[in-house]
Protein backbone atom coordinates (compact mmCIF):
# COMPACT_ATOMS: atom_id res chain seq x y z
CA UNK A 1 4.94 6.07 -10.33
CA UNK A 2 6.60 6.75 -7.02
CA UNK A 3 6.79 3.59 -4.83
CA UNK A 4 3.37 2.99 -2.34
CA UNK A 5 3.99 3.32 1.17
CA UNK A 6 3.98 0.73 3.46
CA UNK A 7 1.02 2.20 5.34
CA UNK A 8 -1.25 5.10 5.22
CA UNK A 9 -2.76 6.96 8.04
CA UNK A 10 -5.49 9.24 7.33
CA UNK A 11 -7.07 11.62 10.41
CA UNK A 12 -9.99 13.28 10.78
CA UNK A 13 -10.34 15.37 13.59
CA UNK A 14 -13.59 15.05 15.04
CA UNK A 15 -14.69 12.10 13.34
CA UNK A 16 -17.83 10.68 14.36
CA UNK A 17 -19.35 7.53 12.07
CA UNK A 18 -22.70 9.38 13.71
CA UNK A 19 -22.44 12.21 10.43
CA UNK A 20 -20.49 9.02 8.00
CA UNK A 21 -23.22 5.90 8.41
CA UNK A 22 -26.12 7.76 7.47
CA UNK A 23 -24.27 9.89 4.73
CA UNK A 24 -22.89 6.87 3.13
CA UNK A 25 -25.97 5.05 3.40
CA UNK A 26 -27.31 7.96 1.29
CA UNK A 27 -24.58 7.39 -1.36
CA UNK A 28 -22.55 10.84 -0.82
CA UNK A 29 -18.84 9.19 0.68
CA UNK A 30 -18.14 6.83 -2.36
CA UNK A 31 -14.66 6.69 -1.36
CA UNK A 32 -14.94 6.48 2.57
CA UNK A 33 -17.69 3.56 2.04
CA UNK A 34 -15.30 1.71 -0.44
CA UNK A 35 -12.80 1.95 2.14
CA UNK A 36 -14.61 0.99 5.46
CA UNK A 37 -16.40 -1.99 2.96
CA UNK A 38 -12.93 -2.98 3.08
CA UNK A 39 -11.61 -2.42 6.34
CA UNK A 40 -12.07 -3.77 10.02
CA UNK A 41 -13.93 -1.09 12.03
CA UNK A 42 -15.29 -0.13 14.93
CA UNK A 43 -16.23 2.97 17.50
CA UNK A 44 -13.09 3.58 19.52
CA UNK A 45 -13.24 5.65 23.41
CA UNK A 46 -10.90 8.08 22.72
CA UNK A 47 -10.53 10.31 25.78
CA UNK A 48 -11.56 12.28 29.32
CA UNK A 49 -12.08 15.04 27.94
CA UNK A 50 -12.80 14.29 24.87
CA UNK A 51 -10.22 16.52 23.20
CA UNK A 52 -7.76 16.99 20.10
CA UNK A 53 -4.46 17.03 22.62
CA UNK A 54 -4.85 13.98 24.76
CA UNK A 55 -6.51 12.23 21.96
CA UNK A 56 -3.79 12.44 19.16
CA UNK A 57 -1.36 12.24 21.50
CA UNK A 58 -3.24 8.53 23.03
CA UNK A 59 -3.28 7.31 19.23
CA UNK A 60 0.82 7.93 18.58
CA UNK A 61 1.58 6.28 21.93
CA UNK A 62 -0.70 3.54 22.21
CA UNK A 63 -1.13 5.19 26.06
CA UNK A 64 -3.58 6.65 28.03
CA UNK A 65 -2.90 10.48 29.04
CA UNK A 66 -1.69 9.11 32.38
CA UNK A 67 1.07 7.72 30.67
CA UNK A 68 2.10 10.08 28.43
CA UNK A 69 0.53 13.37 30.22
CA UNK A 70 -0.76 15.85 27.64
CA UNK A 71 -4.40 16.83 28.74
CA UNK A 72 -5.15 20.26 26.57
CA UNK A 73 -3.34 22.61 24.50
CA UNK A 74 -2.11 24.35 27.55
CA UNK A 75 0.01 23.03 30.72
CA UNK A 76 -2.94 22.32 33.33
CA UNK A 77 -0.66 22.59 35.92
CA UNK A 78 1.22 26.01 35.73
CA UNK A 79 2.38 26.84 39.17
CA UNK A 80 1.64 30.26 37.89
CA UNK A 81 -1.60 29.94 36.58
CA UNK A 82 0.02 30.77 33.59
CA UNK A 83 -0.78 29.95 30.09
CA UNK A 84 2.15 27.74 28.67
CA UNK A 85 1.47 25.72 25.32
CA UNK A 86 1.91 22.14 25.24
CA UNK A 87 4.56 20.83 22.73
CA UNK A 88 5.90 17.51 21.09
CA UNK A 89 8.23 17.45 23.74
CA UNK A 90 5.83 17.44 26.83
CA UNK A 91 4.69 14.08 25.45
CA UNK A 92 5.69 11.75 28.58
CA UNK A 93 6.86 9.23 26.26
CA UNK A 94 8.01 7.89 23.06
CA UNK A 95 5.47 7.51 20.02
CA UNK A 96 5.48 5.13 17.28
CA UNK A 97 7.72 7.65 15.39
CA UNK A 98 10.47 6.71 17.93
CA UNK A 99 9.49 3.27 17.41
CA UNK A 100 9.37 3.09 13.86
CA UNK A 101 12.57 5.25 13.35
CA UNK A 102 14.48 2.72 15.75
CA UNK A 103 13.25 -0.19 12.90
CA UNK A 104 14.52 1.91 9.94
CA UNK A 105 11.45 2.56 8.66
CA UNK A 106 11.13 6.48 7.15
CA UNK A 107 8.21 9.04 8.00
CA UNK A 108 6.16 11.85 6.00
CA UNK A 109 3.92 13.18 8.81
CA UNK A 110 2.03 16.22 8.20
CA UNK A 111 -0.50 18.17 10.41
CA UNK A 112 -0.47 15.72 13.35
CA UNK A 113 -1.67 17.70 16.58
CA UNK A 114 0.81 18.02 19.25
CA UNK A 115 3.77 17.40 16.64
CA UNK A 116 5.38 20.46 16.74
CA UNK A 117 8.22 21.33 16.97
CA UNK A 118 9.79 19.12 13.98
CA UNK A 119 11.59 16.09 15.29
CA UNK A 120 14.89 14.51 14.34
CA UNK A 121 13.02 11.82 12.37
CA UNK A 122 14.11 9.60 9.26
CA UNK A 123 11.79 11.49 6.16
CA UNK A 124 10.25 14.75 6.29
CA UNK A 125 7.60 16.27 8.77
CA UNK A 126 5.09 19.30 8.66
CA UNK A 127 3.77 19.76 12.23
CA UNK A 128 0.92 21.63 13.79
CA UNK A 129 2.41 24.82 15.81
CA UNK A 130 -0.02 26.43 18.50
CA UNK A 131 2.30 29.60 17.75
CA UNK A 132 3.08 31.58 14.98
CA UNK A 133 5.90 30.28 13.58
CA UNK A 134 7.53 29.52 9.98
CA UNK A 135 9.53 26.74 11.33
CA UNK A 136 7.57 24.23 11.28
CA UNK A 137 8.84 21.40 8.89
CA UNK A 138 11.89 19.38 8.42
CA UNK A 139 13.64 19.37 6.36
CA UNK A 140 13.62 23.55 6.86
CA UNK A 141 13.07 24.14 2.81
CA UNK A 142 10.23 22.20 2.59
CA UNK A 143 7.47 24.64 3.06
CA UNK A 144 9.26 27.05 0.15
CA UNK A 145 9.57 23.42 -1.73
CA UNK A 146 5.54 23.22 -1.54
CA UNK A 147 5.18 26.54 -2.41
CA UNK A 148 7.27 26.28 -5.73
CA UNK A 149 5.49 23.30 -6.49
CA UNK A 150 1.80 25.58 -6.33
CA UNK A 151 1.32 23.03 -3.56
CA UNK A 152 1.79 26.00 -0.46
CA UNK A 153 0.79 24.99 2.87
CA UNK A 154 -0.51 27.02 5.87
CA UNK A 155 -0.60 26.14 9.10
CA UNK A 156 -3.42 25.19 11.05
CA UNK A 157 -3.72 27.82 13.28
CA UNK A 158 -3.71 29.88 10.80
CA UNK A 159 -6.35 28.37 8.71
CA UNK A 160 -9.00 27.78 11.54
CA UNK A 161 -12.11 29.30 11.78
CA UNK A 162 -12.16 33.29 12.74
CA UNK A 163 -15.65 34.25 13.69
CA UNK A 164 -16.60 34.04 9.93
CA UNK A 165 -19.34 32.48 8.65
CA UNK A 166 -17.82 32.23 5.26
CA UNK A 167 -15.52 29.84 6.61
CA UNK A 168 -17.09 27.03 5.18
CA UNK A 169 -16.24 27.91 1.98
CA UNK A 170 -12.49 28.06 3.09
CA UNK A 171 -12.66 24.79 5.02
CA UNK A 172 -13.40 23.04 1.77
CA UNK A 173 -10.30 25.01 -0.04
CA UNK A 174 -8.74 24.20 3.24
CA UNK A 175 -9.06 20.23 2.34
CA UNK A 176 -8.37 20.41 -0.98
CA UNK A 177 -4.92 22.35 -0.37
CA UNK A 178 -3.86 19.82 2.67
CA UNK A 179 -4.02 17.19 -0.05
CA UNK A 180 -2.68 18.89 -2.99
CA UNK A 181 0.75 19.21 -0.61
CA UNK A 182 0.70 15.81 0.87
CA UNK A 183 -0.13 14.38 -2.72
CA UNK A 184 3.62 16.64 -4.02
CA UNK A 185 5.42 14.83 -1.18
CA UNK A 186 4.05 11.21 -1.84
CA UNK A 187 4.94 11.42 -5.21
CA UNK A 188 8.48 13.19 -4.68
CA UNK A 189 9.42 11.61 -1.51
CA UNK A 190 8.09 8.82 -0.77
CA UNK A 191 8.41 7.22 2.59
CA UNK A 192 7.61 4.08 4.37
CA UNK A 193 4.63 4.95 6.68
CA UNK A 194 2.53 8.15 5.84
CA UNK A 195 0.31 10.40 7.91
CA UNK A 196 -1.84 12.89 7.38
CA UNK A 197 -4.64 14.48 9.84
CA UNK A 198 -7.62 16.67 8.21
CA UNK A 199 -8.88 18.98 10.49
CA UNK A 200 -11.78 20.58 9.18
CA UNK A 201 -14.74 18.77 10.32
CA UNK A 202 -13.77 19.26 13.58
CA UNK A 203 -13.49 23.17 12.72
CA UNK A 204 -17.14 23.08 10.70
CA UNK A 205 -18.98 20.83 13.12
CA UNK A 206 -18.10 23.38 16.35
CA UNK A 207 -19.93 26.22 14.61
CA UNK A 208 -22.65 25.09 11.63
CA UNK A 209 -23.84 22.05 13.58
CA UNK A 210 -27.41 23.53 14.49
CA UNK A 211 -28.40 24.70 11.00
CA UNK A 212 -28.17 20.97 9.41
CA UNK A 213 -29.56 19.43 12.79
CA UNK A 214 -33.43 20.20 13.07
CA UNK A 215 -33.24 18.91 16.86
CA UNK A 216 -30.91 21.09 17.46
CA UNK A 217 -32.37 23.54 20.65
CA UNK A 218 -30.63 26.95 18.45
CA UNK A 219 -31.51 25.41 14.93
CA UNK A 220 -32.53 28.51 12.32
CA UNK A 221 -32.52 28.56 8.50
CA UNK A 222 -29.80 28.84 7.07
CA UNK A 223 -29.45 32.45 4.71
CA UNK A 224 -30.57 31.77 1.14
CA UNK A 225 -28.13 30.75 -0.87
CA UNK A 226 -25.44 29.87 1.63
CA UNK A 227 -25.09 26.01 1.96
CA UNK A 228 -25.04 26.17 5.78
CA UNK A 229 -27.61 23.37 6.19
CA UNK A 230 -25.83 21.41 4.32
CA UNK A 231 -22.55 22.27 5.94
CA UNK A 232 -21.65 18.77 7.52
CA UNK A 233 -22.28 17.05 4.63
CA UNK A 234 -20.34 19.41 2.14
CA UNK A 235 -17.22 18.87 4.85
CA UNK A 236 -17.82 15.27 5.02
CA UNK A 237 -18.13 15.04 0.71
CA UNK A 238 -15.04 17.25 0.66
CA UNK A 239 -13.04 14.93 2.84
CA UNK A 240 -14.52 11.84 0.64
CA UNK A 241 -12.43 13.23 -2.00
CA UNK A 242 -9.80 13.85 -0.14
CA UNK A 243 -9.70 10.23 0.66
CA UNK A 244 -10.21 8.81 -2.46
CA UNK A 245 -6.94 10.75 -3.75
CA UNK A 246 -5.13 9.42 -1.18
CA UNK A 247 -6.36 5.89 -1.91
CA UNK A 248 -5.09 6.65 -5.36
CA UNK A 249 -1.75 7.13 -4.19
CA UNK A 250 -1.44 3.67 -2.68
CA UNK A 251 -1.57 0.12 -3.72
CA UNK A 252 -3.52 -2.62 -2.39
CA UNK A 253 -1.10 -3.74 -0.45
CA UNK A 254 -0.71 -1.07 1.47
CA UNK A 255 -1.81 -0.68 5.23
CA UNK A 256 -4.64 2.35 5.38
CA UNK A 257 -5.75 3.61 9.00
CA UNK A 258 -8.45 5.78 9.14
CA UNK A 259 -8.47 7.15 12.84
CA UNK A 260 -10.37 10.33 14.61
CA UNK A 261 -8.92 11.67 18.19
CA UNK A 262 -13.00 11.88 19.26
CA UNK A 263 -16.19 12.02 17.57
CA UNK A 264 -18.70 15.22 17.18
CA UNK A 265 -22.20 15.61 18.22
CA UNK A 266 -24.59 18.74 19.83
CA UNK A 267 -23.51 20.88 21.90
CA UNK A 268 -26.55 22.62 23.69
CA UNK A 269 -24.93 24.57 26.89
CA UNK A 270 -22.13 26.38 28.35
CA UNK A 271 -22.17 26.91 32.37
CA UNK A 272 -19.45 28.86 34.22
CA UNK A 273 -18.10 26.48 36.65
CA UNK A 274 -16.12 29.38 38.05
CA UNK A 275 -19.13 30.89 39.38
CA UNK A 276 -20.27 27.88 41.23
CA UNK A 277 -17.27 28.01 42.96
CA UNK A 278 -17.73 31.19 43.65
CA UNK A 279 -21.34 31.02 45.12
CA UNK A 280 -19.77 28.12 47.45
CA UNK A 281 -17.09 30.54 48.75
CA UNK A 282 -14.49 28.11 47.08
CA UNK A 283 -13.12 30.91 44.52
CA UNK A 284 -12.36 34.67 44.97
CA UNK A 285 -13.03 37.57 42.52
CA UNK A 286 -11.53 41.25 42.29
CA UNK A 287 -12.55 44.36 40.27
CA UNK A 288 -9.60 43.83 37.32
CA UNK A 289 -10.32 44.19 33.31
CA UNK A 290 -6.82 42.13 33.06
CA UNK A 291 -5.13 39.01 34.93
CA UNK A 292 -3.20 39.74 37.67
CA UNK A 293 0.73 39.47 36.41
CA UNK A 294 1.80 36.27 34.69
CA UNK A 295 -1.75 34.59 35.00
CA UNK A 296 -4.04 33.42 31.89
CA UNK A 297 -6.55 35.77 29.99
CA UNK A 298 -8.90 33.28 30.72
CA UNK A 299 -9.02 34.24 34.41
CA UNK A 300 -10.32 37.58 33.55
CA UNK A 301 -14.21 38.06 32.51
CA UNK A 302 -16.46 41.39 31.97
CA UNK A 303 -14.69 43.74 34.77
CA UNK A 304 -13.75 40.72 37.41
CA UNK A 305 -10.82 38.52 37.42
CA UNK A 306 -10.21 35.32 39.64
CA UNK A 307 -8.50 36.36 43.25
CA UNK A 308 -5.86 33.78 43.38
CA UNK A 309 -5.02 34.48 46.88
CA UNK A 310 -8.57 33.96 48.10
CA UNK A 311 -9.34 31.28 46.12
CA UNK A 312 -9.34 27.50 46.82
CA UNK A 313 -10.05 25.62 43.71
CA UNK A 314 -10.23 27.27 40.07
CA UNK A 315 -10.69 25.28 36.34
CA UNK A 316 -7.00 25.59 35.39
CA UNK A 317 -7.96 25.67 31.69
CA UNK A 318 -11.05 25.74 29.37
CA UNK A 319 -12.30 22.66 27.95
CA UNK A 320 -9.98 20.55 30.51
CA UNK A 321 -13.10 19.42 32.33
CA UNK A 322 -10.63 20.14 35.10
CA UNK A 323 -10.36 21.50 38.68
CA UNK A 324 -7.30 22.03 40.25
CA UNK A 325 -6.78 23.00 44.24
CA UNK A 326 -4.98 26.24 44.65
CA UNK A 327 -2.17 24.26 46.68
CA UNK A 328 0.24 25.79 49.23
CA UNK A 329 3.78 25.07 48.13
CA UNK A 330 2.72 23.96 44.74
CA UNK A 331 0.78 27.22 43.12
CA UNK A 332 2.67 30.15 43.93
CA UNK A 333 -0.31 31.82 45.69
CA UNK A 334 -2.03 28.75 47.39
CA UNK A 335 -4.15 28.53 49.75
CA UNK A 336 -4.94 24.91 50.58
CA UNK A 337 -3.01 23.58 53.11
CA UNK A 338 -1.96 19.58 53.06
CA UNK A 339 -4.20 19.14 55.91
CA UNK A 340 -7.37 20.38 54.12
CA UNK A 341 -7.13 18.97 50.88
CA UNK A 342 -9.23 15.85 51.51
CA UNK A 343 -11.72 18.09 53.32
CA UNK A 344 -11.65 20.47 49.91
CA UNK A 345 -11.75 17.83 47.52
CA UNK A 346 -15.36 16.17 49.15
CA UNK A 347 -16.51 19.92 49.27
CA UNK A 348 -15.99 20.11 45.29
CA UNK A 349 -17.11 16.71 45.13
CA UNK A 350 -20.01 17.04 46.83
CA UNK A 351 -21.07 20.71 45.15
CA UNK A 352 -20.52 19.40 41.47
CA UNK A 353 -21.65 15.85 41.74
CA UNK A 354 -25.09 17.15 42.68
CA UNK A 355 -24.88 20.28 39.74
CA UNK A 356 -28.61 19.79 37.85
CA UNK A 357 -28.43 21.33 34.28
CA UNK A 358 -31.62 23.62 32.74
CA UNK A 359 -33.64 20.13 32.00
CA UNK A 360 -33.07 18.80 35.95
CA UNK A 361 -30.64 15.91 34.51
CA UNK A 362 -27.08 15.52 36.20
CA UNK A 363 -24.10 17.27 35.08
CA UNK A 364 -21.59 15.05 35.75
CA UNK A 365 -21.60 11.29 36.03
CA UNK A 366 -18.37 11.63 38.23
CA UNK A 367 -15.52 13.89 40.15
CA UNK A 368 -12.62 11.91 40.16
CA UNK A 369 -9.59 12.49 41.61
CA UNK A 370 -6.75 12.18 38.89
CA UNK A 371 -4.97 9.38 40.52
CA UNK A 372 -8.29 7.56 39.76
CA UNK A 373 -8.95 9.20 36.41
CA UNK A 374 -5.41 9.23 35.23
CA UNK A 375 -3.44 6.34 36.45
CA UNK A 376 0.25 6.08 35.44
CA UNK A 377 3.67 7.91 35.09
CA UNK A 378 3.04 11.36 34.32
CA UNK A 379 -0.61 11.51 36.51
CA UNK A 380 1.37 14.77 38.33
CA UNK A 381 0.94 16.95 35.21
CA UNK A 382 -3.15 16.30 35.14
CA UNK A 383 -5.77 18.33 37.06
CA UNK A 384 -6.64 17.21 40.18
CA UNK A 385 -9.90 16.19 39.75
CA UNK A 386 -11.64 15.20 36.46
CA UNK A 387 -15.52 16.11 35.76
CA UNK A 388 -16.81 12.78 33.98
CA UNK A 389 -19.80 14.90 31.68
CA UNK A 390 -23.35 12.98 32.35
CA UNK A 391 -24.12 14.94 29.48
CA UNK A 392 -21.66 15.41 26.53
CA UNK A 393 -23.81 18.61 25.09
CA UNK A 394 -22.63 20.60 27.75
CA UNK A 395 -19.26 22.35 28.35
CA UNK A 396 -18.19 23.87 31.17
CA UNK A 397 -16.52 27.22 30.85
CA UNK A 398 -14.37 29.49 32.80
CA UNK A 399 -16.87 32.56 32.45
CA UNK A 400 -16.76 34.85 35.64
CA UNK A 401 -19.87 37.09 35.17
CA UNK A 402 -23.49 37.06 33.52
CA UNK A 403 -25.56 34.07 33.33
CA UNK A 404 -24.66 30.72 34.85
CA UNK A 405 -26.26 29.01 31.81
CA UNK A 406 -25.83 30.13 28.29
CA UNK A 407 -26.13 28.49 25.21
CA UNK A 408 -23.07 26.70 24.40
CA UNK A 409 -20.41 28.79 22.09
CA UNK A 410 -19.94 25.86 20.14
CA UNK A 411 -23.27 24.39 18.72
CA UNK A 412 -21.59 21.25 17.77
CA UNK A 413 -19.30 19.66 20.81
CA UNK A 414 -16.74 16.56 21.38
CA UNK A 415 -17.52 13.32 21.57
CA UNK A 416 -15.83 10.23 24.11
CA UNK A 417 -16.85 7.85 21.17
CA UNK A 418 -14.25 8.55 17.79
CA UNK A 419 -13.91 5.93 14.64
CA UNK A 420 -11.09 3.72 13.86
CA UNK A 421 -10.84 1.14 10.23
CA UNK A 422 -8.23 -0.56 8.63
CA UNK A 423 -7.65 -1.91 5.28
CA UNK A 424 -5.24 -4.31 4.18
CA UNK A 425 -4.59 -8.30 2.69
CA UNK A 426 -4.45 -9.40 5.84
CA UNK A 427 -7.53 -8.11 7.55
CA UNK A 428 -11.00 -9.15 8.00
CA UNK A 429 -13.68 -6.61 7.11
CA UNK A 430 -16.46 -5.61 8.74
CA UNK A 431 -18.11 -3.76 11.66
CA UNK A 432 -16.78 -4.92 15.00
CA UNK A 433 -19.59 -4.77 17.79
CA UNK A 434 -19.43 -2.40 20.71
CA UNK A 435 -16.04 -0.10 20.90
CA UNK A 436 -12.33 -0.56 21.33
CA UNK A 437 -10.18 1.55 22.92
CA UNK A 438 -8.01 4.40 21.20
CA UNK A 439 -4.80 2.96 22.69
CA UNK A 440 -5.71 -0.58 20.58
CA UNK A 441 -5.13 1.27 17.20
CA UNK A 442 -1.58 1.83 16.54
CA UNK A 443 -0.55 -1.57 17.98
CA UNK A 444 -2.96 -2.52 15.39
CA UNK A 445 -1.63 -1.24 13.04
CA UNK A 446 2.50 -1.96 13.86
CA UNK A 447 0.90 -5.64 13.83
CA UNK A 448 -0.40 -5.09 10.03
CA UNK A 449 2.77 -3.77 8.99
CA UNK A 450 4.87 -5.93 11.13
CA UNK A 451 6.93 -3.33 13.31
CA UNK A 452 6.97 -3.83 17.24
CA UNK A 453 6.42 -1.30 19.99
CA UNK A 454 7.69 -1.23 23.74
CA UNK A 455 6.26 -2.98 26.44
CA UNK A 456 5.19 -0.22 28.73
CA UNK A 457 2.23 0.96 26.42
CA UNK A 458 -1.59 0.66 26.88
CA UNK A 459 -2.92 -0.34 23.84
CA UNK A 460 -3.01 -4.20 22.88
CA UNK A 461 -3.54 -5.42 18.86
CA UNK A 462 -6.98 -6.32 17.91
CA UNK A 463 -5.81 -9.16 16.28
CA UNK A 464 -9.05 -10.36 15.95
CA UNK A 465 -9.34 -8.53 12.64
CA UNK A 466 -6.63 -10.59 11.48
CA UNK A 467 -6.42 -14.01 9.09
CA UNK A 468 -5.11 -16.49 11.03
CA UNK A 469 -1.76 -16.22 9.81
CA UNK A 470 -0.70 -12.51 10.55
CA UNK A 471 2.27 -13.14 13.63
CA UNK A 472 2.12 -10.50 16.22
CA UNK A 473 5.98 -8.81 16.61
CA UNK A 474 4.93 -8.03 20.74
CA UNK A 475 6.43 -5.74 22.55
CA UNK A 476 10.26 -5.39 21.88
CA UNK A 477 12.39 -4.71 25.11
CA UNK A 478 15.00 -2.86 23.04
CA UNK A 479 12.60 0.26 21.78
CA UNK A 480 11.90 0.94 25.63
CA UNK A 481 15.24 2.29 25.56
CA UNK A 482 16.05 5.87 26.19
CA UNK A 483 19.12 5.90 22.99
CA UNK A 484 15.56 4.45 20.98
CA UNK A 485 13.36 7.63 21.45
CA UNK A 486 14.33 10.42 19.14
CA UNK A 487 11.46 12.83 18.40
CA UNK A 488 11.29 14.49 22.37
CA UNK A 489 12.36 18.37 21.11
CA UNK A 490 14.70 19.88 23.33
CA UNK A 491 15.44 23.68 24.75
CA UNK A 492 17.34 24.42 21.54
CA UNK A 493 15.05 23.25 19.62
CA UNK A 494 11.74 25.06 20.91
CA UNK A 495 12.87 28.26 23.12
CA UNK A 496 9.95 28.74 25.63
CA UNK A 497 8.49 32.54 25.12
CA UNK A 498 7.58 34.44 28.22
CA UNK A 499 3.87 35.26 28.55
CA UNK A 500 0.84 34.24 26.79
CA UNK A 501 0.91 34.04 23.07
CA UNK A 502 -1.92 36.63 21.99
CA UNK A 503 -1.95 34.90 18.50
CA UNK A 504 -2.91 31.45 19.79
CA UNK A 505 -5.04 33.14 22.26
CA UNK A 506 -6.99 34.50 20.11
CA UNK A 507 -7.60 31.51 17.39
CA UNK A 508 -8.42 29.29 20.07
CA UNK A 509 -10.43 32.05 21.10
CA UNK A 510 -12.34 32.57 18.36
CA UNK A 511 -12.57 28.64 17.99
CA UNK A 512 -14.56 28.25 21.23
CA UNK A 513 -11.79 27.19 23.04
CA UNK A 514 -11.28 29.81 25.33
């Protein structure tokens, strides 16, 4: 028996403990509800927006996205209004990887969001390309290792969902495969801290949420025979066991974190924010099937496409809950001049604070400008203004024709509100009222295992989950060091591609996302 690690991490994208209380009250996640019986827990607010970048990327820095500046999959501030994909190495800071490399410890970390490309990290690492790629694991043989060992991996891009109902089906394979491969490296290369992230309920809860929610405003039957209204649950179940073979693979000692980037609830409309603009003469349109040259699919819809050089604000990307003024100087067809910006920002202000959705309830709770909604080092890279939703069911979209309401694409949506537990001797268990942040976890967890972190981060230990005896290693002045962060890829090791990836494009595409 290979030795246990030192601690266990296990994500779930999407978590919500809205789908795991009630199914483990019914008896159906034996090996979730021994864990969290076991473990300190509590609701954590994860991010604005709610969303898999920012929020993985918040967890392995203990900081807020104004600190380590990675707001969507895509760059939300292309001068170009360009579509470039966010990597490992756009994250503003160092992680805990840098930390915990810089105190000797060794790494397996496999299908972490924002990871990729590979790092120069003690261990080995499978990351999570938003590109087509076969390089994505170091050591480089590891992926033909797995596949020797009938353990193969795929990435996951290229497992997502496709338009396919049948996916279900495949998302359950889909779990069962992520674990057969991190189960071959646990047991043939075992490393100090371990960490995993299961995607899939994230992936099954964006598109089969209305037939197992009878509230739900597009809830049908599901066909005969199909599962579908049971298709939360079967993901959930499926994950259960993926737990409990993790679990198997560790000792009691052993620190288990069991984390979510943002939780998962209904999703009842889409609205194109574009065309608000539009009606308040604050963005441009032209006859154009394509973008112009160099500028995002996503700015072209049904015939029109967004008129950069009339246009004074625009969403930079969908799902960023974003706006961004078309800047002179900054964009390279902007239109705002210095002088005007205050004057533009009220007038955006003013228009989308007072947006009513089809029920006569608020839109958005706020429209704050990112110096407000993203404080800290890298606030330059956000949008400049943030919609706070009033309502989480609804998503904004960058649609620039038909209606201005639609049902949303996505029946089930993100969540602000994602779960966070963690096991070990020296922890108190139980239920910890109201929420911590996201940022609070992985000092948490350093604190369990004993490992330190710099002193510029967010996040603070909840120490008290702890017995009275557990020291806290504080912030260490030496890991704030630039010789101390290792994991930031550079040019050689991720060559940018011109243009928009079509292959991305279209999985995110197909996801919702786009």
């Amino acid at each position: 028996m290979p030795p246990s690690p030192l601690a266990l991490v296990i994500g779930i994208d999407g978590g919500t403990f809205d789908l795991i209380d009630p199914l483990v009250g019914r008896g159906l996640l034996p090996n979730i509800e021994r864990l969290l019986t076991a473990s300190a827990s509590s609701r954590t607010t994860c991010t604005w927006p709610a969303h898999t970048a920012p929020g993985w990327s918040t967890f392995v820095s203990a900081a807020a996205p104004g600190n380590h500046g990675i707001y969507q999959f895509y760059d939300t501030q292309d001068p170009g209004y360009g579509a470039r994909i966010t990597r490992a190495g756009d994250l503003g800071r160092s992680s805990a990887w840098d930390w915990l490399a810089a105190q000797s410890y060794t790494l397996g970390l496999v299908n972490i969001p924002m990871s990729h490309p590979p790092a120069d990290l003690p261990g080995y690492q499978i990351t999570w390309p938003l590109e087509r790629t076969l390089r994505h694991c170091r050591p480089d043989s590891l992926l033909r290792e797995l596949a020797a060992a009938r353990a193969h991996f795929q990435s996951d891009l290229a497992t997502m969902f496709r338009g396919d109902m049948s996916y279900l089906d495949q998302a359950e394979r889909n779990v069962e495969a992520r674990i057969r491969s991190v189960r071959h490296l646990m047991t043939t290369r075992p490393t100090d801290v371990v960490m995993v992230v299961l995607t899939e309920a994230d992936r099954v809860g964006h598109h089969y949420w209305h037939y197992e929610d009878a509230e739900h405003p597009r809830h049908e039957d599901a066909p005969a025979d199909s599962g579908w209204e049971r298709a939360l649950t079967r993901v959930y179940r499926a994950l259960d066991t993926a737990v409990g073979e993790l679990l198997a693979l560790v000792d009691e000692d052993t620190v288990v974190t069991l984390v979510s980037d943002h939780g998962l609830g209904r999703g009842r409309y889409a609205f194109s924010v574009h065309q608000v603009l539009e009606e308040a003469g604050l963005l441009a349109t032209e006859t154009g099937a394509v973008p112009a040259d160099g500028t995002a699919s996503w700015f072209a819809d049904g015939g029109r496409r967004v008129d950069f050089s009339r246009t004074a604000v625009y969403m930079p990307v969908p799902g960023s809950y974003g706006l961004n003024l078309n800047l002179k100087a900054r964009q390279i067809r902007g239109t705002v001049a210095p002088r005007d910006r205050d004057r533009v920002t009220a007038e955006v202000t003013d228009l989308l604070g007072g947006l009513k959705g089809p029920t006569g309830d608020p839109v958005f709770r706020a429209v704050l400008p990112r110096q407000e909604a993203y404080p800290g080092g890298n606030g330059e890279r956000a949008p400049d203004l943030l919609l706070v939703p009033a309502d989480e069911s609804v998503l904004p979209v960058t649609s620039l024709t038909g209606e201005l309401w639609t049902p949303s694409p996505q029946t089930g949506l993100h969540r602000y509100e994602g779960i966070w537990a963690q096991r070990s001797p020296r922890v108190r268990p139980g239920r910890l009222p109201g929420t911590i942040p996201l940022t609070d976890a992985m000092p948490t967890l350093l604190t369990d295992l004993g490992a330190a972190w710099p002193q510029d981060v967010d996040g603070r230990p909840r120490t008290e989950v702890f017995t009275e005896d557990v020291p806290v290693p504080g912030p260490a002045r030496h890991l704030d060091r630039p010789d101390a962060v290792r994991s930031a890829a550079g040019p050689a090791d991720a060559p940018e591609e011109p243009g928009e990836d079509d292959y991305t494009s279209s999985r995110l595409r197909e996801m919702g996302y786009l």
